[in-house]
Protein backbone atom coordinates (compact mmCIF):
# COMPACT_ATOMS: atom_id res chain seq x y z
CA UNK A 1 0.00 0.00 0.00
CA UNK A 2 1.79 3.66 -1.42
CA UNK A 3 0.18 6.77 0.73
CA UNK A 4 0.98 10.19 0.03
CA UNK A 5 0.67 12.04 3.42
CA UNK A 6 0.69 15.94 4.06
CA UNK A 7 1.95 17.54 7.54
CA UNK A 8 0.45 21.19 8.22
CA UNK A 9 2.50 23.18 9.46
CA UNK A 10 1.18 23.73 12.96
CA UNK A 11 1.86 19.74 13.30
CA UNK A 12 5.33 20.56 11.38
CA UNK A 13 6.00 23.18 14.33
CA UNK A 14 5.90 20.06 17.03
CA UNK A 15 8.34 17.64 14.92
CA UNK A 16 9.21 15.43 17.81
CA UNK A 17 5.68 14.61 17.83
CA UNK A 18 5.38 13.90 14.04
CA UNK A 19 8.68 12.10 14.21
CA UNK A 20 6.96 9.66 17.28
CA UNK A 21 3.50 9.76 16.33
CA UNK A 22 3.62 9.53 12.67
CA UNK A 23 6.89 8.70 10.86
CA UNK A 24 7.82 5.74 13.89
CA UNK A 25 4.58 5.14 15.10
CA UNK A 26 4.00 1.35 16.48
CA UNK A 27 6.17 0.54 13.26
CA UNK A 28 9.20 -1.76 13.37
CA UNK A 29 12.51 -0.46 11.71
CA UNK A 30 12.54 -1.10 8.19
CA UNK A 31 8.66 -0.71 8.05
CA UNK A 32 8.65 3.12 7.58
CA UNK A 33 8.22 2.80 3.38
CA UNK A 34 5.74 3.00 1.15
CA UNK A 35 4.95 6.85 2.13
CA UNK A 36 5.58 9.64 1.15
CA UNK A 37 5.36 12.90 2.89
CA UNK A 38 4.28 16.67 1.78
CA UNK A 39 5.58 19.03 4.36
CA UNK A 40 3.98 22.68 4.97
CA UNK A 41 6.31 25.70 6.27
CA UNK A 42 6.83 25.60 10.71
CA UNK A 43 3.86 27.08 12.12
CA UNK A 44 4.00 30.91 10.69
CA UNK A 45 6.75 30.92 8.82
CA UNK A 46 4.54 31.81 5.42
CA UNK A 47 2.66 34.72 7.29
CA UNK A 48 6.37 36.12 8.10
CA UNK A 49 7.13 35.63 4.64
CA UNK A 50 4.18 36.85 2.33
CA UNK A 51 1.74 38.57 4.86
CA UNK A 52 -0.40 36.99 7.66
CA UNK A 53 -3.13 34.75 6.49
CA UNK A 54 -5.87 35.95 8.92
CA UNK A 55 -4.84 39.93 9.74
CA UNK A 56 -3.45 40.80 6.82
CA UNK A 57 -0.31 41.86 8.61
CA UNK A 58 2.64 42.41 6.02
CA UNK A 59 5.83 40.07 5.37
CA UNK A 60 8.90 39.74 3.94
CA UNK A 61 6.53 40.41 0.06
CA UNK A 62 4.99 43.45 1.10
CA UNK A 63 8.11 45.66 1.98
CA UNK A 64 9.56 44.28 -1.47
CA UNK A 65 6.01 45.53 -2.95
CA UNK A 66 6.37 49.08 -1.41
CA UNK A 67 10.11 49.01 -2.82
CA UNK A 68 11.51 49.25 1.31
CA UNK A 69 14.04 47.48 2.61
CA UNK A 70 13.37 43.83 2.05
CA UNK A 71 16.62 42.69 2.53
CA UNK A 72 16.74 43.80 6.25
CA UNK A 73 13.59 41.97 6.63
CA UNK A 74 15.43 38.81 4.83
CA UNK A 75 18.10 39.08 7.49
CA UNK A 76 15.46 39.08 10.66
CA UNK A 77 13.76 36.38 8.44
CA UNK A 78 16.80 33.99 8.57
CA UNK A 79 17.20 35.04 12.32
CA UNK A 80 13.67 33.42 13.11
CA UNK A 81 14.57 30.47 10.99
CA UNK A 82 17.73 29.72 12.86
CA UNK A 83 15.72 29.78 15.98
CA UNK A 84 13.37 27.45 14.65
CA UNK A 85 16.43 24.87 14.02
CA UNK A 86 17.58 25.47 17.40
CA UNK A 87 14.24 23.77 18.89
CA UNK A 88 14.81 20.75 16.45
CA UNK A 89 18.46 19.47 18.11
CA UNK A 90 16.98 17.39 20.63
CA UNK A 91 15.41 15.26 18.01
CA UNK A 92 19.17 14.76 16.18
CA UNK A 93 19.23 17.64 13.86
CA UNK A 94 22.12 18.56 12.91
CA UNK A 95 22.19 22.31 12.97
CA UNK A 96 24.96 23.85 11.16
CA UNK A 97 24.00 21.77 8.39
CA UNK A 98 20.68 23.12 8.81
CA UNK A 99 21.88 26.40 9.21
CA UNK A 100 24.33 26.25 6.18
CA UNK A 101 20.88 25.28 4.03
CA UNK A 102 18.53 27.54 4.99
CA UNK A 103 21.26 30.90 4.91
CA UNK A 104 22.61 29.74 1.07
CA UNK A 105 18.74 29.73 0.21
CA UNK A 106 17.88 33.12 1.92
CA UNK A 107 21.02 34.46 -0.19
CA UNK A 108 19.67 32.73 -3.42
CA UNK A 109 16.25 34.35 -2.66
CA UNK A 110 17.70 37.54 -1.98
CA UNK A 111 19.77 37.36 -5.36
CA UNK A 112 16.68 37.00 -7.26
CA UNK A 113 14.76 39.25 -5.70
CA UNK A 114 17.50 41.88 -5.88
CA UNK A 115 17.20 40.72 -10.05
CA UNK A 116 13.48 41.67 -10.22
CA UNK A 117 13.48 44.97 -8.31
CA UNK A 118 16.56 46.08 -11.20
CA UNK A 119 14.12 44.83 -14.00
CA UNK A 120 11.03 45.93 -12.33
CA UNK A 121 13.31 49.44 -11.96
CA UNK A 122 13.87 49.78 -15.91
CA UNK A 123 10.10 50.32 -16.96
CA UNK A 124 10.25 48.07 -19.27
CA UNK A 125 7.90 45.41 -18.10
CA UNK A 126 4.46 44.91 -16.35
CA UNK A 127 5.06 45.20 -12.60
CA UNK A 128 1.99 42.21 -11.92
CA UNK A 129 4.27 39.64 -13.40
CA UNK A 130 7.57 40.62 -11.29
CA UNK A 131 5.69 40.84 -8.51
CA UNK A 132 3.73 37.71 -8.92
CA UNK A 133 7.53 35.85 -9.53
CA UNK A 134 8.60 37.35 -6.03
CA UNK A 135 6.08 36.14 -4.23
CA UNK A 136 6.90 32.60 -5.66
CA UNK A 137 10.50 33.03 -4.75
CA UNK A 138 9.41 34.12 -0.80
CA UNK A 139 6.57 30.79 -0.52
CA UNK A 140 9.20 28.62 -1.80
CA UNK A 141 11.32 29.07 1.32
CA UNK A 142 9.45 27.99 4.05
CA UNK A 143 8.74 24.62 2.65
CA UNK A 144 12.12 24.03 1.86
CA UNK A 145 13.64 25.06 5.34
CA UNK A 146 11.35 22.36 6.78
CA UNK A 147 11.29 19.48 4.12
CA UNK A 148 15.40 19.77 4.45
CA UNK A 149 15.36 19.71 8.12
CA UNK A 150 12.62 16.98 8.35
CA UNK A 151 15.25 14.71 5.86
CA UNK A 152 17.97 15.60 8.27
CA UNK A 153 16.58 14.48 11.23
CA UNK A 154 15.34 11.00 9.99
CA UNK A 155 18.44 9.84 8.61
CA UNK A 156 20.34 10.81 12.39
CA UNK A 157 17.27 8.40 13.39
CA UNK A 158 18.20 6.10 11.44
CA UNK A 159 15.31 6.46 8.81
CA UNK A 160 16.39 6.33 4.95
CA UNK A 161 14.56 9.73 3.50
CA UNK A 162 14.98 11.56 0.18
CA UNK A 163 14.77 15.15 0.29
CA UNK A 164 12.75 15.89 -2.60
CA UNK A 165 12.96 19.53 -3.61
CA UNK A 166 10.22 20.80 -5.81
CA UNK A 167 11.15 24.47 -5.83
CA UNK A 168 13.29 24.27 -8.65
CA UNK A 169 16.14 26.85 -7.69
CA UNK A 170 18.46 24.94 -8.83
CA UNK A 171 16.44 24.22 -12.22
CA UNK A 172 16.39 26.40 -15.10
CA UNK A 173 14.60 24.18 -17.27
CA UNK A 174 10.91 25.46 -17.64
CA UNK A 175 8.51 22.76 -16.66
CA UNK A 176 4.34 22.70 -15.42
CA UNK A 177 4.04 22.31 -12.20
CA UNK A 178 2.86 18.17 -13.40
CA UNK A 179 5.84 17.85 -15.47
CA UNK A 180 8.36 19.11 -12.48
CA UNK A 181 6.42 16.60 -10.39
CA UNK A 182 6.76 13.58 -12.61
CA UNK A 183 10.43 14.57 -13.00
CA UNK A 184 11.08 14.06 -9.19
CA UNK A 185 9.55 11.15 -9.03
CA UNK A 186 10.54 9.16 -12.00
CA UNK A 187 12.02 6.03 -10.68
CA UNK A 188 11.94 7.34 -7.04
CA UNK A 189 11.57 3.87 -4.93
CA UNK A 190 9.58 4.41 -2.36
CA UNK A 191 10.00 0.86 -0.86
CA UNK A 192 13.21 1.98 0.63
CA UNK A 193 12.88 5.51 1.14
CA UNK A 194 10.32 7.91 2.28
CA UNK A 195 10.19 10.66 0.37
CA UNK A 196 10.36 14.32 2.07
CA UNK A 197 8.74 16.75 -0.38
CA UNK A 198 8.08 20.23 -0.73
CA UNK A 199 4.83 21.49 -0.11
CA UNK A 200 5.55 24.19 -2.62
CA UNK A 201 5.96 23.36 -6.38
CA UNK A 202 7.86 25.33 -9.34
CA UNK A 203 6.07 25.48 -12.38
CA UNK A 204 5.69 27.93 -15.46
CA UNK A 205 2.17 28.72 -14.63
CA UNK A 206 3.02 29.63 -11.25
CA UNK A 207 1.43 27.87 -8.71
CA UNK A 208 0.83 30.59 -6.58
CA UNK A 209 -1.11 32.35 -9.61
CA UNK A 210 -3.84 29.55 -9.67
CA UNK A 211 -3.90 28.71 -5.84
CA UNK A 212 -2.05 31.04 -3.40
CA UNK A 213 -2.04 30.18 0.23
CA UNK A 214 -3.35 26.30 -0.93
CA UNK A 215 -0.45 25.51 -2.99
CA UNK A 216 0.54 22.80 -0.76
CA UNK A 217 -2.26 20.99 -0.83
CA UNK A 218 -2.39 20.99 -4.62
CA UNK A 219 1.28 19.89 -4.53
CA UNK A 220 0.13 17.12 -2.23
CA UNK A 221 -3.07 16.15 -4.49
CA UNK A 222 -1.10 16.37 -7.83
CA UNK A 223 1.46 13.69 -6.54
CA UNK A 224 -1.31 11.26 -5.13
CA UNK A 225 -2.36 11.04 -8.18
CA UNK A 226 1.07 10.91 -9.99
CA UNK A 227 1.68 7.81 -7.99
CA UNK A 228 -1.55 6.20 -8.03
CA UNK A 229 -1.61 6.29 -4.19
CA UNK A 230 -3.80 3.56 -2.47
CA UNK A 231 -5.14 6.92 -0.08
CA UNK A 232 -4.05 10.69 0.46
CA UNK A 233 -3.88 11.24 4.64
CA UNK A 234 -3.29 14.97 6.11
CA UNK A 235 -2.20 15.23 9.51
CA UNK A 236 -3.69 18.22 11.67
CA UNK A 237 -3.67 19.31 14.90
CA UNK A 238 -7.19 18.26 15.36
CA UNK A 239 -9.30 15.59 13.65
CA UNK A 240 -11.93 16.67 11.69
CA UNK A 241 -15.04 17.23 13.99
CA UNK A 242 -18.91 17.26 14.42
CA UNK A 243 -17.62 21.38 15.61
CA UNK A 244 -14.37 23.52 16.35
CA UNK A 245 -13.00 22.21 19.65
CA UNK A 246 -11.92 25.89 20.25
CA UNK A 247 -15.42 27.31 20.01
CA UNK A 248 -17.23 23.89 21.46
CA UNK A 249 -14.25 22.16 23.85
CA UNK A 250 -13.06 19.05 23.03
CA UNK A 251 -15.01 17.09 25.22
CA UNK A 252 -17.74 18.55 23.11
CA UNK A 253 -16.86 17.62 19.79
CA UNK A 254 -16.57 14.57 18.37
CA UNK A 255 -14.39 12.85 15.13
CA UNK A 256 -16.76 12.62 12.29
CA UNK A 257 -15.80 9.55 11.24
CA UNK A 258 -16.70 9.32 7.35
CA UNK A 259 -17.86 11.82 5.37
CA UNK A 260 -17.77 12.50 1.41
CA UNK A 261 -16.68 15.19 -1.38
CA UNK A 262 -19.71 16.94 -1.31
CA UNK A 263 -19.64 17.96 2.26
CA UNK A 264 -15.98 18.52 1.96
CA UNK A 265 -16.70 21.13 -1.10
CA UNK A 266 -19.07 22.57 1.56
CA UNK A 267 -16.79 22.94 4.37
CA UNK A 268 -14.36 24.63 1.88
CA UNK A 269 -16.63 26.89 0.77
CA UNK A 270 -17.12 28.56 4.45
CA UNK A 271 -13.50 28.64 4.91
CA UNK A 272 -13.18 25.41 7.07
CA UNK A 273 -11.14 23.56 4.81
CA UNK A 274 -10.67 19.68 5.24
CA UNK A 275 -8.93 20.32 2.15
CA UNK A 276 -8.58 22.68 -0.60
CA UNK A 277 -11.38 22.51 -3.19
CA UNK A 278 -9.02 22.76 -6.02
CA UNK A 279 -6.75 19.95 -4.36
CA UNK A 280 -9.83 17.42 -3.97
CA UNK A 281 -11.07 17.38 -7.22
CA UNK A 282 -8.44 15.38 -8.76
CA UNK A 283 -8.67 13.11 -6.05
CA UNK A 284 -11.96 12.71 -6.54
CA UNK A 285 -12.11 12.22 -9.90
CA UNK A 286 -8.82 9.66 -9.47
CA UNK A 287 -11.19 8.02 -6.79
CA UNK A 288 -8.66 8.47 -3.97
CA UNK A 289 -9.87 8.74 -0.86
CA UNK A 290 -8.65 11.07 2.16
CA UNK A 291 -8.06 10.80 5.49
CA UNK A 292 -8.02 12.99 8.36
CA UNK A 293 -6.03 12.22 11.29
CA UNK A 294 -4.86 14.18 14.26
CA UNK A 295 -1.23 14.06 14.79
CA UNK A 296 -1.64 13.61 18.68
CA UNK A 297 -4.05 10.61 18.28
CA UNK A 298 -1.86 8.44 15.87
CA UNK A 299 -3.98 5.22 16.59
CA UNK A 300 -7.24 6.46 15.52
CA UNK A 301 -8.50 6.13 12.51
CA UNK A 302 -9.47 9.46 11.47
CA UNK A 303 -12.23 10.95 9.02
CA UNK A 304 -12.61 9.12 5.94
CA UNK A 305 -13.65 11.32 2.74
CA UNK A 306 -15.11 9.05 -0.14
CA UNK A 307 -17.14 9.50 -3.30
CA UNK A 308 -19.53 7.39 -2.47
CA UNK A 309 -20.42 7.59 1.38
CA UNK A 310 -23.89 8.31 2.67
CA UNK A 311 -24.56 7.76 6.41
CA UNK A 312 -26.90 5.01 6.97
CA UNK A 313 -28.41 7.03 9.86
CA UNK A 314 -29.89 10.00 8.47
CA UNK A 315 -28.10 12.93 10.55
CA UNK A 316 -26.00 16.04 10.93
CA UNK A 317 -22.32 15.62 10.89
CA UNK A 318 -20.85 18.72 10.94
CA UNK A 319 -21.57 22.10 12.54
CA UNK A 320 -19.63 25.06 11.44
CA UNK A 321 -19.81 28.97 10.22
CA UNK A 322 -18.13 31.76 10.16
CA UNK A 323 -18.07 35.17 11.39
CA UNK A 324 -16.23 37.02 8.79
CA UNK A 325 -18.80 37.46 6.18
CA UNK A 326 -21.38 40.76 5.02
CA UNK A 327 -24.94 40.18 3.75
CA UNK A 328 -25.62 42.76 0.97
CA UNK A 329 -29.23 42.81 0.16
CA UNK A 330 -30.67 44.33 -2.66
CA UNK A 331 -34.33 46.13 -2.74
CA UNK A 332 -36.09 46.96 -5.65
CA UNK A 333 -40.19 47.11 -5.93
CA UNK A 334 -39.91 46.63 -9.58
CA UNK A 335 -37.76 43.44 -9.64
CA UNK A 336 -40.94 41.48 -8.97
CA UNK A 337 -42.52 39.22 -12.36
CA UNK A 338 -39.14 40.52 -13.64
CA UNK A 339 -37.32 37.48 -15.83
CA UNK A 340 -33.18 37.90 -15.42
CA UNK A 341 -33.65 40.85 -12.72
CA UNK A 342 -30.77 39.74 -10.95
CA UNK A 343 -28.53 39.09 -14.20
CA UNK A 344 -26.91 42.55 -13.89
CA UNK A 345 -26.26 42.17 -10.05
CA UNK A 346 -24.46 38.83 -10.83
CA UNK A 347 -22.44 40.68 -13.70
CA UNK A 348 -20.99 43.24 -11.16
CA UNK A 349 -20.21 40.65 -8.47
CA UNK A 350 -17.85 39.05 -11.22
CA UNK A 351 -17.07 42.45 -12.40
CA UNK A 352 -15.24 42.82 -8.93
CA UNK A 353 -13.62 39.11 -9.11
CA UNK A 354 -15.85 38.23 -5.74
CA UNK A 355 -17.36 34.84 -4.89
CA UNK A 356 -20.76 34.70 -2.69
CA UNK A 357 -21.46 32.07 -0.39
CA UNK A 358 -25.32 32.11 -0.03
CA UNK A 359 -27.77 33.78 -2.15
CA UNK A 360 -31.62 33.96 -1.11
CA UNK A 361 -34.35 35.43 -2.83
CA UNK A 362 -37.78 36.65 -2.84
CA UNK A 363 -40.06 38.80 -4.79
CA UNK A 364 -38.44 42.15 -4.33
CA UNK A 365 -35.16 41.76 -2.49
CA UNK A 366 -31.80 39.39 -3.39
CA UNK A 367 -29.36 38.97 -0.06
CA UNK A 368 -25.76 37.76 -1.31
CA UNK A 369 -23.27 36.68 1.84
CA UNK A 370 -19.52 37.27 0.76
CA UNK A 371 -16.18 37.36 2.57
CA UNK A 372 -15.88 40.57 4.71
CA UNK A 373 -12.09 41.21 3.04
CA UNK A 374 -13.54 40.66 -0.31
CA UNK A 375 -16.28 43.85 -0.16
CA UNK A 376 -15.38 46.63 -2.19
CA UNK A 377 -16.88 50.14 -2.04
CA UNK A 378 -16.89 50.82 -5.77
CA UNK A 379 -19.10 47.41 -5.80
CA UNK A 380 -21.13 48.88 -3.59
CA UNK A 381 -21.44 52.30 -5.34
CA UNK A 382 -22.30 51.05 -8.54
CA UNK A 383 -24.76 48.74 -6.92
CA UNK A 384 -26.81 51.54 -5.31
CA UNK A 385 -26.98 53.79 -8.54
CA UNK A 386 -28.55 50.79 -10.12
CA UNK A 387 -31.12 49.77 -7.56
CA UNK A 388 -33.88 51.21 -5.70
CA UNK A 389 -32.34 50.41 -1.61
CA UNK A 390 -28.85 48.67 -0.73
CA UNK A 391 -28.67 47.15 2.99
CA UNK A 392 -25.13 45.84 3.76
CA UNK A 393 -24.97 44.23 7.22
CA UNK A 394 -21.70 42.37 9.04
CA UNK A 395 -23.13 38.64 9.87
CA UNK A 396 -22.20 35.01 10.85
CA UNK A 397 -23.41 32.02 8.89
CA UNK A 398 -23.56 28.71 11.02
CA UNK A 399 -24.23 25.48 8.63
CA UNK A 400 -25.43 22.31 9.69
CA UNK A 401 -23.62 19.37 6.83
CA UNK A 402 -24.39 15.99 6.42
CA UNK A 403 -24.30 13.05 3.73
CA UNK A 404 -27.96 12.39 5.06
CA UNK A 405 -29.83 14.86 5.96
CA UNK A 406 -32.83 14.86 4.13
CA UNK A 407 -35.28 14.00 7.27
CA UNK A 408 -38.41 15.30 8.02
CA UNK A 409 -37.72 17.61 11.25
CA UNK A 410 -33.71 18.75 10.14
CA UNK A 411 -34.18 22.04 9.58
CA UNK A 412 -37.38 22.11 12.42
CA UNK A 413 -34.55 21.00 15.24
CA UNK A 414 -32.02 23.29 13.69
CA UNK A 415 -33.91 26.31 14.36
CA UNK A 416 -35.06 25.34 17.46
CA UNK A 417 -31.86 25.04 18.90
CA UNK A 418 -31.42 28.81 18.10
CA UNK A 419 -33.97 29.69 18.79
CA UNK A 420 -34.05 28.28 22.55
CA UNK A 421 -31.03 30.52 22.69
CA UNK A 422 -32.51 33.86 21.32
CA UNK A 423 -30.90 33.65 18.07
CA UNK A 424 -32.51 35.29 15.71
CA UNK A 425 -32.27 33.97 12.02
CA UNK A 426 -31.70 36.96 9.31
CA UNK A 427 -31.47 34.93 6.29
CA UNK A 428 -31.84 30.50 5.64
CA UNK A 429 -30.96 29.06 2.70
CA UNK A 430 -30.75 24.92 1.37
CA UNK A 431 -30.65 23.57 -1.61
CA UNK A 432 -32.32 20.42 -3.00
CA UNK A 433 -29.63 18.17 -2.31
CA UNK A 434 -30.07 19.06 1.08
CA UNK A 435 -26.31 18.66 2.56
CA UNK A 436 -25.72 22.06 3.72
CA UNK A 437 -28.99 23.92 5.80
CA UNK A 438 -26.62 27.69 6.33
CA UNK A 439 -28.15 29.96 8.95
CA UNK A 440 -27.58 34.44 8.77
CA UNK A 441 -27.29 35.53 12.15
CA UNK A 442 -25.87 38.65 13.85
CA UNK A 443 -22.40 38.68 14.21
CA UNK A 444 -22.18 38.50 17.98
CA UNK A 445 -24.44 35.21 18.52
CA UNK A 446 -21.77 33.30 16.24
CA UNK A 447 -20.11 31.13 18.82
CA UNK A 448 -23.46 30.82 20.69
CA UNK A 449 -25.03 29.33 17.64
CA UNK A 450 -22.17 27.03 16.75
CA UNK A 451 -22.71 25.53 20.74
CA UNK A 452 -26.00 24.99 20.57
CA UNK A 453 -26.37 23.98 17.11
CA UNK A 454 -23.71 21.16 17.63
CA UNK A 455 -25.43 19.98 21.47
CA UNK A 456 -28.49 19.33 19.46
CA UNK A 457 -27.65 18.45 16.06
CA UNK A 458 -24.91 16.14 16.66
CA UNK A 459 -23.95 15.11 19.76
CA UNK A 460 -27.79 14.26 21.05
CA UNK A 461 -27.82 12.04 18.11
């Protein structure tokens, strides 16, 4: 059995524990093949580099942006990542060699980045492109800090590991992203080695372009499928569970178990990725199946995502939400009997490059949720000189996901448990597939909503 396995990087961050929990295990030496391993940056190490993924707060990219000193901010850079090795020597790394990597690929980095700036400088060609190639350059280094570490410290275990470098700094010849990939592992055996990859990937269409902060779990579905893995497994802090332990507790939540695609697509879609929607469709298609599994439980089975699964027992599975959407409603008396009415609203929500979440309608008014980051005033100007009343309101959607939900009472329970709680509902929408009933509330009953929701939804079950 061949399994391609990814490592987040808040599990990368506590190495020991991958090395014990994961890697060794309850295996005997000379059992550890027949992996291999996609490794994200140490916890944080990507928000120092390009900007932080949840504030926004600028890295290493954004002083090269604004054309200040991002050389300095190199320098600190390699600093932290010196640090990071210094936590790592307990487990056998060696770190001057560590140190010796990770300081010739901060000079590399700087070299080229010091390249573009001079050719950015000259005029002579569009900024979007140089500054898309930088911010290549800058994602490439965290995963290659802790993919050569990772390597390091297995072989002073005594593990055979390949360090298998997909950033292609080294490589001038231009390849896809697939053809770099097949490259690497062309004749790779994997029955005597496990193979430490990059979670980032080189490729002439930029990988970054197409996925940004995902990349490495599109590097991690496009080898599954290279290989023809038996099943793709991603190790996380926490398993995947009937609600956020942080919001619920943990002895409140619960592992799912299975699930499928479908509700995987609709945790995605909310921001509470089990994976990356762009990294699961291949895998679907491939019929691969993933696994979840927490890296502190290493016995337990996990979440297993399938094609085909529907739960015999027709429930709830998953409660979840978020609190960083808007609801923009739009009013218009004459919309009613009116065939397209919405068409232009549509148009100018593309217009602005912004995906929606939930749409509800009724005879005079349209309510759209999107991401709070993605709302744009100019979208919202051109929307009120073309309709009669614009509402825009900051909300929470909570979602209740299951394979089998389609049960007289869902929805009837699902409302009751907010409102028991005073919750009041702004906006409900479900489709016909019924595996996703989402919930508009006010912003400040969000965590509220996700407790009860879960108490009665899933864990009375």
């Amino acid at each position: 059995m061949l399994t391609v396995e990814k490592i987040g990087g808040s599990s990368m961050s506590k190495f020991g524990d991958v090395l014990r929990n994961i890697i060794i295990g309850s295996r005997k030496k000379g059992d550890y093949f027949g992996r291999i391993f996609i490794v994200s940056a140490y916890g944080g190490v990507t928000n120092w580099l390009l900007e932080h993924k949840k504030t926004g707060e600028p890295g290493v990219y954004d002083f090269f942006v604004r054309g200040e000193d991002y050389q300095a901010e190199l320098g600190k850079l390699l600093g932290k990542f010196i640090e990071i090795n210094k936590t790592l020597k307990d487990i056998k790394l060696d770190q001057k060699i560590a140190d010796d990597f990770i300081t010739n690929r901060i000079k590399q980095s700087r070299d080229y980045l010091n390249s573009l700036a001079e050719v950015m400088a000259s005029g002579y060609v569009n900024h979007q492109n140089i500054l898309l190639a930088a911010r290549e350059i800058l994602a490439s280094i965290g995963e290659a800090h802790s993919a050569f570490n990772s390597v390091n410290i297995l072989q002073n275990n005594g593990i055979n590991a390949t360090f298998v470098d997909l950033c292609g700094f080294h490589d001038t010849e231009h390849l896809t992203i697939d053809k770099r990939i097949q490259k690497a592992f062309a004749g790779l055996d994997c029955s005597s080695t496990i193979p430490i990859v990059t979670g980032y990937t080189k490729g002439t269409e930029g990988i970054m372009r197409e996925f940004d902060r995902g990349y490495s779990e599109v590097t991690f579905s496009k080898i599954a499928v290279e290989v023809k893995a038996d099943e793709a497994v991603i190790h996380k802090e926490y398993h995947l569970s009937t609600a956020d332990p942080m919001i619920v507790g943990i002895e409140n939540s619960r592992p799912v178990g299975q699930t499928n695609y479908n509700v995987a697509d609709q945790l995605a879609d909310i921001g509470m990725e089990a994976i990356h929607p762009k990294a699961s469709k291949p895998l679907e298609v491939s019929g691969i199946n993933i696994r979840i599994k927490n890296t502190f439980e290493p016995d337990h089975p996990g979440t297993l995502i399938t094609r085909e699964y529907i739960g015999e027992k027709s429930m709830v599975e998953i409660v979840t939400g978020t609190d960083k959407v808007v609801a923009i409603e739009v009013h218009d008396p004459f919309m009613v009997g009116q065939v397209g009415f919405d068409l232009n609203m549509m148009k100018l929500i593309q217009k602005y490059n912004v995906s929606y979440i939930l749409k509800a309608t009724n005879a005079n008014s349209i309510t759209t949720v999107i991401w709070e980051k993605d709302q744009d005033e100019k979208l919202l100007e051109e929307l009120r000189k073309g309709y009669h009343r614009i509402t825009v309101k900051k909300v929470a959607i909570v979602s209740a996901l299951g394979t089998n939900i389609a049960m007289p009472g869902a929805l009837a329970k699902a409302t009751g448990a907010l409102y028991k709680n005073k919750i009041n509902i702004e906006c409900v929408s479900q489709s016909l597939m019924q595996v996703n009933m989402q919930f508009v509330i006010d912003r400040k009953d969000y965590k509220s909503a996700i407790i009860a929701m879960n108490q009665v939804l899933c864990l009375q079950d």
